[in-house]
Protein backbone atom coordinates (compact mmCIF):
# COMPACT_ATOMS: atom_id res chain seq x y z
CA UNK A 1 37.32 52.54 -23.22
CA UNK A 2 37.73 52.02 -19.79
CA UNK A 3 40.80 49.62 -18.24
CA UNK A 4 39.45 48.33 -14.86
CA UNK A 5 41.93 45.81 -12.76
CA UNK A 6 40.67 43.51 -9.73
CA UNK A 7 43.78 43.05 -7.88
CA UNK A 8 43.37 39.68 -5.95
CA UNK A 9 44.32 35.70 -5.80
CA UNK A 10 41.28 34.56 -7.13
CA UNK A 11 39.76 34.63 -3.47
CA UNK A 12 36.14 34.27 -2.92
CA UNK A 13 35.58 38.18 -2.46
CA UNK A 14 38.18 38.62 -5.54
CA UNK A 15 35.98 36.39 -7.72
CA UNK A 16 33.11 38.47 -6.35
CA UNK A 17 34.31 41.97 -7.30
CA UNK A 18 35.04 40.95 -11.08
CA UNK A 19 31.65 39.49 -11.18
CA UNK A 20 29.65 42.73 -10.15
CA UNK A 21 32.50 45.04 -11.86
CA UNK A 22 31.42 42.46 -15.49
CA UNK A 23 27.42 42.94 -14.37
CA UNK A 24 27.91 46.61 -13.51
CA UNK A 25 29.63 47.44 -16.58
CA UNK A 26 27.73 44.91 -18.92
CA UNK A 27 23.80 46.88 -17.49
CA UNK A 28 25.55 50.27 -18.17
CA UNK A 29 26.83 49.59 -21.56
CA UNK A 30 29.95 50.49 -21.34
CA UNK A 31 33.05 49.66 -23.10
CA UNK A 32 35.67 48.13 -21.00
CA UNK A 33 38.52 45.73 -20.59
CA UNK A 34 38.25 44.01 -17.22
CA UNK A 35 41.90 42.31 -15.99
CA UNK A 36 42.34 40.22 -12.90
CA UNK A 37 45.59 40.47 -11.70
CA UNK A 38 46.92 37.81 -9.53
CA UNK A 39 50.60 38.40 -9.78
CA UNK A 40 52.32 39.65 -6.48
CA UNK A 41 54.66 42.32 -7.57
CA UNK A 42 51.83 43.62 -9.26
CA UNK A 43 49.32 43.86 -6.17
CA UNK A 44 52.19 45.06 -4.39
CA UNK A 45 53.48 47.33 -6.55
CA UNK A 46 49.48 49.12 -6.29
CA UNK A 47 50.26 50.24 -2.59
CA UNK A 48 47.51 48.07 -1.14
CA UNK A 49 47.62 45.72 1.80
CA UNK A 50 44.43 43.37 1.48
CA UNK A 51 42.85 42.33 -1.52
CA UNK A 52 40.46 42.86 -3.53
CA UNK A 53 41.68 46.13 -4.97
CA UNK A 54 40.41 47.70 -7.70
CA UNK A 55 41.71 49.91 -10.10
CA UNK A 56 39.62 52.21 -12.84
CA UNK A 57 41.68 54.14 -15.32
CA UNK A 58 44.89 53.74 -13.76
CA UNK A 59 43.78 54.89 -10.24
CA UNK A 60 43.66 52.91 -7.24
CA UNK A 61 39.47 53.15 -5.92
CA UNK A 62 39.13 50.78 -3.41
CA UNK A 63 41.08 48.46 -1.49
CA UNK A 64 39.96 45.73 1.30
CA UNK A 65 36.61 45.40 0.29
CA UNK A 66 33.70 44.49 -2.20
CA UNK A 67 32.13 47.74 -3.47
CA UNK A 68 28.52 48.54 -4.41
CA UNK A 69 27.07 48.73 -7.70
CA UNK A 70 26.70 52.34 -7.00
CA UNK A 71 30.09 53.37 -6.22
CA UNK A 72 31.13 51.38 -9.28
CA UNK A 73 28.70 53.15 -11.16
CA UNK A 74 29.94 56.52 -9.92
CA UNK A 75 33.83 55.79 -11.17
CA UNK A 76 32.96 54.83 -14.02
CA UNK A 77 31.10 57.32 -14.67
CA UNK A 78 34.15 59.73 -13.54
CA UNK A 79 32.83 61.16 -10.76
């Protein structure tokens, strides 16, 4: 089971990127536990400097921006 974290304050493009990480992973059929994280220390703690971030597994894949179902696909799929 994957562990995927939107790191955000529950901005508009935050909200965004947990919607298409729920749709992505809902149309692939994969198992996954999908936290937003809105705490601070936490976000800072990831290394970024602008929200959304996004981390799969652990590891940090995108910071700044809203991905595309494709590069979601792609992580999750571990490549």
């Amino acid at each position: 089971m994957h562990v995927i974290e939107v790191l955000g304050h529950g901005c508009e493009k935050c909200r965004h990127v947990e919607k298409v990480v729920r749709e992505s992973v809902d149309a692939m059929g994969i198992e996954a536990e999908i936290r937003h994280v809105t705490d601070d220390a936490s976000i800072a703690a990831s290394g970024i400097l602008s929200t959304p971030g996004l981390v799969i597994d652990g590891r940090l894949v995108l910071a700044g921006r809203i991905p595309t179902r494709e590069q979601l696909a792609g992580w999750l799929e571990g490549e």
